[in-house]
Protein backbone atom coordinates (compact mmCIF):
# COMPACT_ATOMS: atom_id res chain seq x y z
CA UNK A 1 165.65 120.57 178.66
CA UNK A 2 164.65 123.83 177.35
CA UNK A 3 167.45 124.11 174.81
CA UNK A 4 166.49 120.67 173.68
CA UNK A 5 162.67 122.17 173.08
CA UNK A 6 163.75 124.49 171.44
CA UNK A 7 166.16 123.03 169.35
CA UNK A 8 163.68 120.03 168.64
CA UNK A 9 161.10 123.01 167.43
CA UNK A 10 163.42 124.51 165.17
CA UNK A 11 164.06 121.11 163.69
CA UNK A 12 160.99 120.81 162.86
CA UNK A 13 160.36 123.79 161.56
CA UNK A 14 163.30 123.87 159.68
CA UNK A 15 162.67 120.22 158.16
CA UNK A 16 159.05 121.60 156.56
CA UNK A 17 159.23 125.33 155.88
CA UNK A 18 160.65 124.50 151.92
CA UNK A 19 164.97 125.26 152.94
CA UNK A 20 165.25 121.84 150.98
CA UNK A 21 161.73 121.43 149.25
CA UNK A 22 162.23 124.58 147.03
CA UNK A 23 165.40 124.12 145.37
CA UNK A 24 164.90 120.67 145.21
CA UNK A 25 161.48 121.48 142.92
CA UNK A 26 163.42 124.36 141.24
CA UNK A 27 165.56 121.16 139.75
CA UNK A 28 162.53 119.21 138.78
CA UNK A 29 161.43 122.01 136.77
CA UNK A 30 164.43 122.85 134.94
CA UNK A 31 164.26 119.12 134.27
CA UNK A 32 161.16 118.92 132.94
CA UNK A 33 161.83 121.59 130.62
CA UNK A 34 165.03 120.05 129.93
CA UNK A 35 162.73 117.07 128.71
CA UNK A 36 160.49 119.27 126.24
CA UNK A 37 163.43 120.78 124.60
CA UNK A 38 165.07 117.28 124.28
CA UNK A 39 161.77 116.07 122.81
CA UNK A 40 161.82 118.99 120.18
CA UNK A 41 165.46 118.12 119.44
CA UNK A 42 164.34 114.31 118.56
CA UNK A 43 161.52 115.75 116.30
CA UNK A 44 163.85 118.57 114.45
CA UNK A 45 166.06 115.88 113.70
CA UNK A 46 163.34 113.80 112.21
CA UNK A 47 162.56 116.18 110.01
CA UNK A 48 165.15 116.40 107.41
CA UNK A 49 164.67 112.74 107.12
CA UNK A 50 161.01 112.82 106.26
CA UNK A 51 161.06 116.47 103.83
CA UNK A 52 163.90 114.43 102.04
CA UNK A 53 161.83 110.76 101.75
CA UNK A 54 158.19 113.00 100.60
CA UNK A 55 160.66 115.44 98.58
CA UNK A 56 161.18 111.93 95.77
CA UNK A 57 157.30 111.68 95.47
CA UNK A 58 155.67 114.99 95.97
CA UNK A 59 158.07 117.24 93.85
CA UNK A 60 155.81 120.13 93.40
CA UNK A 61 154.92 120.46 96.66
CA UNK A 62 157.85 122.80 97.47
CA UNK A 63 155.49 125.00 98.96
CA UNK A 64 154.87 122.69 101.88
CA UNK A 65 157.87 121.54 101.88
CA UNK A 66 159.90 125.03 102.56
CA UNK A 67 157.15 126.01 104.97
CA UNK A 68 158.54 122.55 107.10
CA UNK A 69 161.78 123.54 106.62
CA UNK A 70 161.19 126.86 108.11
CA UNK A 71 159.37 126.43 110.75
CA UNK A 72 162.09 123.69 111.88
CA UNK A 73 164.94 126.67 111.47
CA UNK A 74 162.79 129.46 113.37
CA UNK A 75 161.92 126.42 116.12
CA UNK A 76 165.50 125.24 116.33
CA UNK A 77 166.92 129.16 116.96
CA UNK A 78 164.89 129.46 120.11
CA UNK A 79 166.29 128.25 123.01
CA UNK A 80 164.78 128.42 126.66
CA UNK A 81 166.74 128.70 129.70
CA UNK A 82 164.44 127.64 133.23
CA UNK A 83 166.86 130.30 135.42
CA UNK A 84 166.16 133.18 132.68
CA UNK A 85 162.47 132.22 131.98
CA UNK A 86 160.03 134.98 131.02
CA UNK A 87 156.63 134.90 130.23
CA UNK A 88 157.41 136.39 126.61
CA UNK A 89 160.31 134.02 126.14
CA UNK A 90 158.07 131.22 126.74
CA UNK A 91 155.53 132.51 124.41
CA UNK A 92 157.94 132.62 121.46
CA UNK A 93 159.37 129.01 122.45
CA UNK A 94 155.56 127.69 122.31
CA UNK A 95 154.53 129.78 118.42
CA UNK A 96 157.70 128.64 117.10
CA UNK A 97 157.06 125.10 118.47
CA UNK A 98 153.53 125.50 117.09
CA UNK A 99 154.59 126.79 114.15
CA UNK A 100 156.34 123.45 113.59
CA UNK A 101 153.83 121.64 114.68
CA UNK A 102 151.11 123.35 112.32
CA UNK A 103 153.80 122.64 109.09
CA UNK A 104 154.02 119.27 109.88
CA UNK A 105 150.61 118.61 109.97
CA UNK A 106 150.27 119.80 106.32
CA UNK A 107 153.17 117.78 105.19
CA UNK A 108 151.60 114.60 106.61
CA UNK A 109 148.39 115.80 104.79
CA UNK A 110 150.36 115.11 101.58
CA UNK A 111 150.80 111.99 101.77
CA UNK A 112 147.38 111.29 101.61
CA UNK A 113 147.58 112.41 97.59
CA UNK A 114 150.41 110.21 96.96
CA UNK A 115 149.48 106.22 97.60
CA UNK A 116 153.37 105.69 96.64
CA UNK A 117 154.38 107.35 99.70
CA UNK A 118 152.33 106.51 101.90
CA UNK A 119 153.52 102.42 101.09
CA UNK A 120 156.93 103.68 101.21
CA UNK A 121 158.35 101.80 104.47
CA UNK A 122 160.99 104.57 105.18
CA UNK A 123 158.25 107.52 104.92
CA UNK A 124 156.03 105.05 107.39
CA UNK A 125 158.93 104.50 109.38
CA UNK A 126 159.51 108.29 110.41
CA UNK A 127 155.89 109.06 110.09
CA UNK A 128 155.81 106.54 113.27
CA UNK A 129 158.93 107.72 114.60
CA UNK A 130 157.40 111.23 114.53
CA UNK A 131 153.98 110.64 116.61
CA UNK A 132 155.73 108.55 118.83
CA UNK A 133 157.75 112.26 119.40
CA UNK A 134 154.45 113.85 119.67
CA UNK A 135 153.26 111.87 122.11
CA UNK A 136 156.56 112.16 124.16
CA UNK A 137 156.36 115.87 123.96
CA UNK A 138 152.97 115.71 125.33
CA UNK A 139 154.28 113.78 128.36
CA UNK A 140 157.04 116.10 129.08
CA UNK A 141 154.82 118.81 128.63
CA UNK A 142 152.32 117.57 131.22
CA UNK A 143 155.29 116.62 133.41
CA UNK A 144 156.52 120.29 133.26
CA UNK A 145 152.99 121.74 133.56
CA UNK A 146 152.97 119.69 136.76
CA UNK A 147 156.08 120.41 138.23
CA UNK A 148 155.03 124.43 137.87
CA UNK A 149 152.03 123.97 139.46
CA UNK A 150 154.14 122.24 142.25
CA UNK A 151 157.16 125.02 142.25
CA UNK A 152 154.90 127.46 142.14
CA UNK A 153 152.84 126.39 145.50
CA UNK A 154 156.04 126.13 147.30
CA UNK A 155 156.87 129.71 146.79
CA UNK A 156 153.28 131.25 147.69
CA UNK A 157 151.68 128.61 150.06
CA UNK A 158 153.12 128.78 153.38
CA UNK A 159 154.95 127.91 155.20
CA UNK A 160 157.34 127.77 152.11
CA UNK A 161 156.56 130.79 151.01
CA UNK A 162 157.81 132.33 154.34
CA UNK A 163 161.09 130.87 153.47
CA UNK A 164 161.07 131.70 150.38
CA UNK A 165 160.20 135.24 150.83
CA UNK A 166 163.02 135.36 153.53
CA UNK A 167 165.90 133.37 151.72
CA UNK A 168 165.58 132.75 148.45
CA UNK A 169 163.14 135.45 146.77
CA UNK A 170 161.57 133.19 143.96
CA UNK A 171 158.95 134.64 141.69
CA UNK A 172 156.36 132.14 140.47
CA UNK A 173 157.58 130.56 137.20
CA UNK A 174 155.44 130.87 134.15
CA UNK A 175 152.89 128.55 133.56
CA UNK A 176 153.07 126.43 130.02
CA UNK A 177 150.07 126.98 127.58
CA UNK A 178 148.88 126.32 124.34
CA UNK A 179 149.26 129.56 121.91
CA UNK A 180 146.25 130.87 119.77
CA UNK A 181 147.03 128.81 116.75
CA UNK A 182 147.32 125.71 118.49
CA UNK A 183 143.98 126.35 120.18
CA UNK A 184 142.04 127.07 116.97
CA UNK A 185 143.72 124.10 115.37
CA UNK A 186 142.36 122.03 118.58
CA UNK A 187 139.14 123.34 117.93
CA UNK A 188 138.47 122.50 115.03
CA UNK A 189 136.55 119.39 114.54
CA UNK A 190 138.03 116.93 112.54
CA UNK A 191 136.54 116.28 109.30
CA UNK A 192 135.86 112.73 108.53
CA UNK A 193 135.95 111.87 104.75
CA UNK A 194 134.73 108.22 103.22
């Protein structure tokens, strides 16, 4: 009877002190960033699409345009790895990401000096394909912000943390966040022209 007390106890504490609950949400995060990077993917491949479709109507806007194709090389070099995560390799991921982001936005600017392209079905096409990226990259974003938050808990609330501390020695996993430029561009009320 005692054995079975104590083996029901241990059970029990085995069942809720994070031996399964940890790793499991150490997978849900390297999903979830597995998401953002396929999400970048989709929109780097976009991109040579739509430089190539305003390239026929805007041909001195090189500027603009070589600034988009940068940004997409420098964003497509970085790669991020959940097991090998740092703070600072995170940081780079986001600017270059940013970067992109930022060059974009000035491309899609253009078209509002050419009327030709903006009628042109296959520049409306990708310009729809595109924010329908954006707003998938903000969902995986939020999804991996949450799934932090939630890995992150297990390994420094307890009881998980005991187990953690005792078996698996996890660190807490850096937290995703917007970069300076990406801030200041958020911050900046739009300007509304008639």
């Amino acid at each position: 009877m005692k054995n079975l007390l104590l083996l029901s106890v241990a059970a029990l504490f085995l069942s809720s002190c994070g031996i399964q609950s940890i790793p499991t949400q150490k997978n849900e995060v390297e999903a979830s960033l597995a998401e953002i990077t396929n999400q970048y993917k989709r929109r780097a491949d976009l991109i040579p699409n739509l430089v190539g479709t305003v390239q026929g109507y805007a041909k001195h806007e090189k500027e603009t345009l070589q600034g988009v194709v940068e940004a997409r090389a420098k964003a497509t070099q970085l790669t991020v790895d959940a097991s090998t995560l740092t703070p600072e390799k995170l940081q780079s991921y986001r600017k270059a990401q940013g970067d992109l982001s930022m060059a974009l936005g000035k491309l899609m600017a253009i078209s509002e000096n050419y009327p030709q392209l903006k009628a042109d079905a296959n520049f409306r096409d990708l310009q729809a394909q595109l924010e329908g990226t954006e707003n998938r990259i903000t969902v995986a974003r939020n999804r991996y912000i949450d799934s932090i938050k939630s890995f992150n808990n297990l390994v420094t609330v307890p009881p998980t943390s005991w187990t953690n501390s005792m078996i698996y020695h996890h660190e807490k996993m850096p937290q995703w966040d917007v970069d300076a430029s990406e801030k200041a561009k958020n911050e900046k009320a739009p300007e509304v022209k008639f």
